[in-house]
PDB file of N, CA and C in Angstrom:
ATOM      1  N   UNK A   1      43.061  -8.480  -4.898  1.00  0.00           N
ATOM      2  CA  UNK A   1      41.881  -7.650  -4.786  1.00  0.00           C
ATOM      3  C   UNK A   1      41.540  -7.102  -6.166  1.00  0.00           C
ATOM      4  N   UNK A   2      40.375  -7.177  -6.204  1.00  0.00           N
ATOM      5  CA  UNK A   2      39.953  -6.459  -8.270  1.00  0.00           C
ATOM      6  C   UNK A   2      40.016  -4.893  -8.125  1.00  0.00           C
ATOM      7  N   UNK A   3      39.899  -4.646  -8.810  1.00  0.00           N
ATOM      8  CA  UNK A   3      39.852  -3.237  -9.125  1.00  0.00           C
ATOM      9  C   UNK A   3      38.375  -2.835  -9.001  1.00  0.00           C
ATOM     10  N   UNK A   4      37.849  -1.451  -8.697  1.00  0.00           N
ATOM     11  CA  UNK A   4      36.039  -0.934  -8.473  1.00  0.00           C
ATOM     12  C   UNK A   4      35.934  -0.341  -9.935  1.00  0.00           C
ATOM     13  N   UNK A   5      34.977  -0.744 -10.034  1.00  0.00           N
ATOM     14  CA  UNK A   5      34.160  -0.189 -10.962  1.00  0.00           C
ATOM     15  C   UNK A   5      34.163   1.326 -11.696  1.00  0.00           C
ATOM     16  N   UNK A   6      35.303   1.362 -12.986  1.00  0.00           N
ATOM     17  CA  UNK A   6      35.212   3.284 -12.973  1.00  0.00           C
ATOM     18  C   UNK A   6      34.252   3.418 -13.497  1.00  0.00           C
ATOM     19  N   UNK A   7      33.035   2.831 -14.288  1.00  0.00           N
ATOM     20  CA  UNK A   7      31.730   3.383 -15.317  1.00  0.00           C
ATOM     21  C   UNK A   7      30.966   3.405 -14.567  1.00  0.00           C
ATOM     22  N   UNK A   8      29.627   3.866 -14.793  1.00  0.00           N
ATOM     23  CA  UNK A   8      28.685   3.661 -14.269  1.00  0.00           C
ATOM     24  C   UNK A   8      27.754   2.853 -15.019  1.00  0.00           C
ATOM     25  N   UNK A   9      27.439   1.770 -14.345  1.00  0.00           N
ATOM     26  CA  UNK A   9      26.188   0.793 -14.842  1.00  0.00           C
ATOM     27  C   UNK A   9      25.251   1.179 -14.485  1.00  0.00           C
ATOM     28  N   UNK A  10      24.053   0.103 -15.983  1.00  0.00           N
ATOM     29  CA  UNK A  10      22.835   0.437 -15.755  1.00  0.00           C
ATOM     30  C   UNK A  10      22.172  -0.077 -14.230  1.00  0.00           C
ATOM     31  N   UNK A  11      20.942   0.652 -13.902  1.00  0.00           N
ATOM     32  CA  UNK A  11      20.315   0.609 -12.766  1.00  0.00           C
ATOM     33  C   UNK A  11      19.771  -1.194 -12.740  1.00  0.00           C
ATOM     34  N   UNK A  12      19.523  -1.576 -11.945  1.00  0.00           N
ATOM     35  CA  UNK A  12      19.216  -2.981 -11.776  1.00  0.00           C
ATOM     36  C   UNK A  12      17.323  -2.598 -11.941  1.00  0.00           C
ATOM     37  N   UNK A  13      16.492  -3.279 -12.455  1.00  0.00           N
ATOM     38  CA  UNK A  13      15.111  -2.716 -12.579  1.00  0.00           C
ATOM     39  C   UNK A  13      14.478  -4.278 -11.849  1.00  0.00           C
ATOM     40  N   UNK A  14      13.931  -3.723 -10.734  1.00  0.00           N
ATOM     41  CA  UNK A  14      12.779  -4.661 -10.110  1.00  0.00           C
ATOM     42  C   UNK A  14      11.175  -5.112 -10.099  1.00  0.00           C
ATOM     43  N   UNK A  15      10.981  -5.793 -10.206  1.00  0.00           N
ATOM     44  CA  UNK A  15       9.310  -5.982 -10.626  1.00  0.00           C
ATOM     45  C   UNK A  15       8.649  -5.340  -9.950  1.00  0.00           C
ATOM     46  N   UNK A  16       7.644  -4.884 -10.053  1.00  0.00           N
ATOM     47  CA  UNK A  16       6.561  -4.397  -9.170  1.00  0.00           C
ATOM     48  C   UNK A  16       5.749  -5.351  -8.284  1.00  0.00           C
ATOM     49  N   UNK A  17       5.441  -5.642  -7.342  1.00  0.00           N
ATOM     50  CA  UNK A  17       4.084  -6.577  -7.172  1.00  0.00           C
ATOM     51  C   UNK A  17       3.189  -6.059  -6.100  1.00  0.00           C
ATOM     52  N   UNK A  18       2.286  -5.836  -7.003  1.00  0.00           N
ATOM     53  CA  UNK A  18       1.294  -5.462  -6.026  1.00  0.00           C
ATOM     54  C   UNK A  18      -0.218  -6.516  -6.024  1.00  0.00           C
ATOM     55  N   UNK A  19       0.334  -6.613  -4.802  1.00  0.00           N
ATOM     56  CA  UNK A  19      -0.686  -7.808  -3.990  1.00  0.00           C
ATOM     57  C   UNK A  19      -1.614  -7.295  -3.428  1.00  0.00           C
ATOM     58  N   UNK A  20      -2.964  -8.320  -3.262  1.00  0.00           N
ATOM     59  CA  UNK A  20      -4.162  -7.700  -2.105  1.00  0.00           C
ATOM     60  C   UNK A  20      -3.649  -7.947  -0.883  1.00  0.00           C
ATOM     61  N   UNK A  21      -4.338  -6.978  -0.190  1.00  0.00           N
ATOM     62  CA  UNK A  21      -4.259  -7.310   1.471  1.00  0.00           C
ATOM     63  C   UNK A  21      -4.334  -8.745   1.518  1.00  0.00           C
ATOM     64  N   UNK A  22      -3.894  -9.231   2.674  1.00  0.00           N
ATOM     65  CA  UNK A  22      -5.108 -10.556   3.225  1.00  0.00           C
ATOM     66  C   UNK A  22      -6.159 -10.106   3.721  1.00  0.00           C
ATOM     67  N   UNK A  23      -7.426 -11.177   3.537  1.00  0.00           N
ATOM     68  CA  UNK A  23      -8.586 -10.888   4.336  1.00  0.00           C
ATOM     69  C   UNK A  23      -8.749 -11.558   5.434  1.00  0.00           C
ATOM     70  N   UNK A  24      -9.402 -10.852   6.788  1.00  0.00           N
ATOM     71  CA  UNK A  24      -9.167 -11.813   7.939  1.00  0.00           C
ATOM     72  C   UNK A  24     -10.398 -12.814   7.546  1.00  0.00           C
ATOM     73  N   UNK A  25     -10.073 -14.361   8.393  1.00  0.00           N
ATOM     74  CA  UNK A  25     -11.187 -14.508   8.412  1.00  0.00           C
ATOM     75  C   UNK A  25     -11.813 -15.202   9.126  1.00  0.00           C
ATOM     76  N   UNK A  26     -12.872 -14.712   8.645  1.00  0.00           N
ATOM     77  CA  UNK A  26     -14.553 -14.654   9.473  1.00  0.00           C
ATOM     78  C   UNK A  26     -14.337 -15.691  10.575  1.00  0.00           C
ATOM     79  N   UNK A  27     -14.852 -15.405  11.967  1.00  0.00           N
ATOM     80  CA  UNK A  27     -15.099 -16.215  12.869  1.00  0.00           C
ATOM     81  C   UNK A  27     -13.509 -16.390  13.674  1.00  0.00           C
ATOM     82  N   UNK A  28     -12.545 -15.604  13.322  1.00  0.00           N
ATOM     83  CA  UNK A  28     -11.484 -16.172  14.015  1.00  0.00           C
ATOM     84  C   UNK A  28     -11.073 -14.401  14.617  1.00  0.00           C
ATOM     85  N   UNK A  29     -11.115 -14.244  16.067  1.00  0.00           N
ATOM     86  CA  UNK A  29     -10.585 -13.483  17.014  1.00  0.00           C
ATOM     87  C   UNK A  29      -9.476 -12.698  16.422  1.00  0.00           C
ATOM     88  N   UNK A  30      -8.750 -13.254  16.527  1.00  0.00           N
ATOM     89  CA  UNK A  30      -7.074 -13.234  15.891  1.00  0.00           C
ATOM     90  C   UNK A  30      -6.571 -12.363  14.472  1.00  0.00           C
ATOM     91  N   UNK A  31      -7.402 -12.872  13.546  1.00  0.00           N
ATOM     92  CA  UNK A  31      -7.763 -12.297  12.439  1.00  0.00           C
ATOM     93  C   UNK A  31      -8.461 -10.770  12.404  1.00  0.00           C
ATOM     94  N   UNK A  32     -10.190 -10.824  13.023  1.00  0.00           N
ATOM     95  CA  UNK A  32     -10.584  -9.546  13.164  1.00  0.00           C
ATOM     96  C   UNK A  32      -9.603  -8.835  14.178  1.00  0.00           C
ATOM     97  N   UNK A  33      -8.644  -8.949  15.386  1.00  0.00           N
ATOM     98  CA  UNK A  33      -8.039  -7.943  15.915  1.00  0.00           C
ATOM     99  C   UNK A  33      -7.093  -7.471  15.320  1.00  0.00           C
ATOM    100  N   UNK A  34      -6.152  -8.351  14.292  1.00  0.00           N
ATOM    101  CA  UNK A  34      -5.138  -7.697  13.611  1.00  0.00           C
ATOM    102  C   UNK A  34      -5.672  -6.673  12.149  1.00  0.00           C
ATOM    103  N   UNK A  35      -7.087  -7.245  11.695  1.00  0.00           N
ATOM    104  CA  UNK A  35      -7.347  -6.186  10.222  1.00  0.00           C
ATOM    105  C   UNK A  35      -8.230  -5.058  11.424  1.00  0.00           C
ATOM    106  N   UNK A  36      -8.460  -5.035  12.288  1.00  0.00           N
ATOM    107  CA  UNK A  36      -8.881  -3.752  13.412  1.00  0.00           C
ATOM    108  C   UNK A  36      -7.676  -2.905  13.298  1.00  0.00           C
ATOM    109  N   UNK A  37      -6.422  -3.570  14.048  1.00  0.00           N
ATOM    110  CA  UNK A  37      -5.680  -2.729  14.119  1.00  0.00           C
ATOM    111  C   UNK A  37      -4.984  -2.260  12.624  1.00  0.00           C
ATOM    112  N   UNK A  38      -4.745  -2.740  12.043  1.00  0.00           N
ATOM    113  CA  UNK A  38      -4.438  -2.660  10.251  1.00  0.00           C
ATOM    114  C   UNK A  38      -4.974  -1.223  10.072  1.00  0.00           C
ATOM    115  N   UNK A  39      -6.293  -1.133  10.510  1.00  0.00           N
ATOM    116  CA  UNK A  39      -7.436  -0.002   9.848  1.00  0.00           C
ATOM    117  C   UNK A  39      -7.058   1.088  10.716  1.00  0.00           C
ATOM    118  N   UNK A  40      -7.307   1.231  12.022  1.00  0.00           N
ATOM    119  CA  UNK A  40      -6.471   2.162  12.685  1.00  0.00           C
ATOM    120  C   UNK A  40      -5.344   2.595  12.635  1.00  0.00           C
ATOM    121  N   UNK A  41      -4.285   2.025  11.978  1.00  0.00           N
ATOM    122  CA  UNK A  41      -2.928   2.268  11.827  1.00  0.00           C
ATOM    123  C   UNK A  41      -3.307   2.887  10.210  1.00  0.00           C
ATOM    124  N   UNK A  42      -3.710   2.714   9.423  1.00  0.00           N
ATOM    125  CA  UNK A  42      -4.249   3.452   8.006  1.00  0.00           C
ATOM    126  C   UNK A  42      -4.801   4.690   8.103  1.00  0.00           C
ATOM    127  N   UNK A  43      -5.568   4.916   9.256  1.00  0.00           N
ATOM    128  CA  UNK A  43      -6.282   6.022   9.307  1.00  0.00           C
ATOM    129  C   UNK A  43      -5.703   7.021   9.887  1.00  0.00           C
ATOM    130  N   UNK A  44      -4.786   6.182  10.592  1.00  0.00           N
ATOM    131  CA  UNK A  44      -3.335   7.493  11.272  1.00  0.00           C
ATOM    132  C   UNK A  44      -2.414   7.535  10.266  1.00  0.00           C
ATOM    133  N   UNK A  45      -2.196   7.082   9.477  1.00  0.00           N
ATOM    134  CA  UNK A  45      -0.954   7.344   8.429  1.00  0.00           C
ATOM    135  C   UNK A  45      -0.211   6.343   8.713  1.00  0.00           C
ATOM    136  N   UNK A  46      -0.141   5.724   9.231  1.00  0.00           N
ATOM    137  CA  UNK A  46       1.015   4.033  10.105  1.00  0.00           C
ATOM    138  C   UNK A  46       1.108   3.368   9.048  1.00  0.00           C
ATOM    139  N   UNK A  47       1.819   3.464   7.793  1.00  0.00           N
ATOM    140  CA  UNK A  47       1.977   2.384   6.838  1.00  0.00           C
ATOM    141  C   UNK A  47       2.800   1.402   7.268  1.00  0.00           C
ATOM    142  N   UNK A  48       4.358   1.820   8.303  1.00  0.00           N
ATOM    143  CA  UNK A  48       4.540   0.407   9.232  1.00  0.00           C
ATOM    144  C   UNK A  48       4.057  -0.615   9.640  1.00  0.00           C
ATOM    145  N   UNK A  49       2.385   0.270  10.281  1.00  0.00           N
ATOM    146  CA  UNK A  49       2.106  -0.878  11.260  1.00  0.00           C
ATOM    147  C   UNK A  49       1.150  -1.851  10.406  1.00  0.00           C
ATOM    148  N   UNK A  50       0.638  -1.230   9.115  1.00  0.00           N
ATOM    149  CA  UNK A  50      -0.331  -1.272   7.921  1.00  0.00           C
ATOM    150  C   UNK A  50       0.329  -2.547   7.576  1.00  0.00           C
ATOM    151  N   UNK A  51       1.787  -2.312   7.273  1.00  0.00           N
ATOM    152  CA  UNK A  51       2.609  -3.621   6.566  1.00  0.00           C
ATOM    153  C   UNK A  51       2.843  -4.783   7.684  1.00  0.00           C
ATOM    154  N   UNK A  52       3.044  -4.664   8.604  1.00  0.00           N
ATOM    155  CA  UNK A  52       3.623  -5.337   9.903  1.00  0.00           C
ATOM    156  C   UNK A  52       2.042  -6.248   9.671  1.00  0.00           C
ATOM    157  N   UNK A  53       0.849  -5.724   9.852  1.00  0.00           N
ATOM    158  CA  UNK A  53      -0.705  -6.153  10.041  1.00  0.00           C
ATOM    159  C   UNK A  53      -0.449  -7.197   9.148  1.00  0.00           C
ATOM    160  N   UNK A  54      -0.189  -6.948   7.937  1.00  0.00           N
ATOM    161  CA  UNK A  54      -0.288  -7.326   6.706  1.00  0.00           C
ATOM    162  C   UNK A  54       0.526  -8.891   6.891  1.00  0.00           C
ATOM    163  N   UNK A  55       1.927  -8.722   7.658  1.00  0.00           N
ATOM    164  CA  UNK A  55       2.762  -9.936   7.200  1.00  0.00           C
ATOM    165  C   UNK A  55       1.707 -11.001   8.777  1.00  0.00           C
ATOM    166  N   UNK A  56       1.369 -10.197   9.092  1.00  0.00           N
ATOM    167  CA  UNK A  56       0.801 -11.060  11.066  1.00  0.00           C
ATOM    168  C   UNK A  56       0.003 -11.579  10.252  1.00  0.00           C
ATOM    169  N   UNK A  57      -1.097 -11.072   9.437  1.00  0.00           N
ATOM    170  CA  UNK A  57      -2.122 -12.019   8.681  1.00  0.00           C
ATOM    171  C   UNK A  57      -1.624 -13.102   8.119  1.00  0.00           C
ATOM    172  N   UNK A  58      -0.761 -12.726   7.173  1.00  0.00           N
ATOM    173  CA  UNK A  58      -0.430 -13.824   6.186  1.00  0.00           C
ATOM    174  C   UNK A  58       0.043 -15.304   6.902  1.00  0.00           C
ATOM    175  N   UNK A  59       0.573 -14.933   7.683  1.00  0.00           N
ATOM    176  CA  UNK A  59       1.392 -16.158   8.831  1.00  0.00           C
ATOM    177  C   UNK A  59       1.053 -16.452   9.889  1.00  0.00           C
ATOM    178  N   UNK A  60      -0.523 -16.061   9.974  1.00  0.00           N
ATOM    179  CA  UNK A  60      -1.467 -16.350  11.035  1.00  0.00           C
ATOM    180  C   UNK A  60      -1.844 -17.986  10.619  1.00  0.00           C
ATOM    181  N   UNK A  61      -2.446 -19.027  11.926  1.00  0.00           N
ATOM    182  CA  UNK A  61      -2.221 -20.261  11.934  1.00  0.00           C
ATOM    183  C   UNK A  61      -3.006 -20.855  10.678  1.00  0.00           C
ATOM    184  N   UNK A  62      -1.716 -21.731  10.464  1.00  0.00           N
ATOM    185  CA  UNK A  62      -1.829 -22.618   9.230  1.00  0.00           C
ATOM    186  C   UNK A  62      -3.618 -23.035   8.926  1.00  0.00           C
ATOM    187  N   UNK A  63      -4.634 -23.065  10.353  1.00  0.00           N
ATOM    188  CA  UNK A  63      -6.198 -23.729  10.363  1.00  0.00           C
ATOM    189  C   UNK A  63      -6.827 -23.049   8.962  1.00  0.00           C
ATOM    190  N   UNK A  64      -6.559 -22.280   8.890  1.00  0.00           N
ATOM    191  CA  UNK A  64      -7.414 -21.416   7.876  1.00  0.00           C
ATOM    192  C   UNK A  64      -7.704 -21.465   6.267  1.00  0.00           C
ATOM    193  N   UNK A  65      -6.600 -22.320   5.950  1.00  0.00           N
ATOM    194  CA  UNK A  65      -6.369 -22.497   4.563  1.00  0.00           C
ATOM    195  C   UNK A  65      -7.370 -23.672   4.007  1.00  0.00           C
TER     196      UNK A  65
END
C-alpha cells in the first residue's frame, strides 16, 4: 500500500465552457414542449430542470440535423 499524500497540491484547474442553449426546432412538437418547459422551469428558479431541458434537446431524434 503507498503512503497518502503529506503536502498539499496544487488545485487541478478546469476549463470553462460555456455553450448556447439548443434551439428547438421549428415545426417539431417535441422540441417546442421541452424549450416550453425549459422556460417555465427558468422562471421558477429550476436550473435542474433548465439543465435536464437542455440535455432532452440535445439528444432529441437524430431527424433534425
Amino acid at each position: 500500500m503507498s503512503e497518502p499524500t503529506r503536502y498539499q497540491t496544487n488545485p487541478v484547474e478546469l476549463p470553462l465552457c460555456f455553450e448556447l442553449e439548443p434551439t428547438p426546432v421549428e415545426g417539431c412538437a417535441g422540441c417546442a414542449e421541452l424549450a416550453d418547459v425549459r422556460d417555465r422551469a427558468r422562471a421558477g428558479g429550476d436550473m435542474t430542470t433548465v439543465t435536464d431541458c437542455n440535455v432532452f434537446l440535445r439528444r432529441h431524434p437524430d431527424g433534425h440535423e
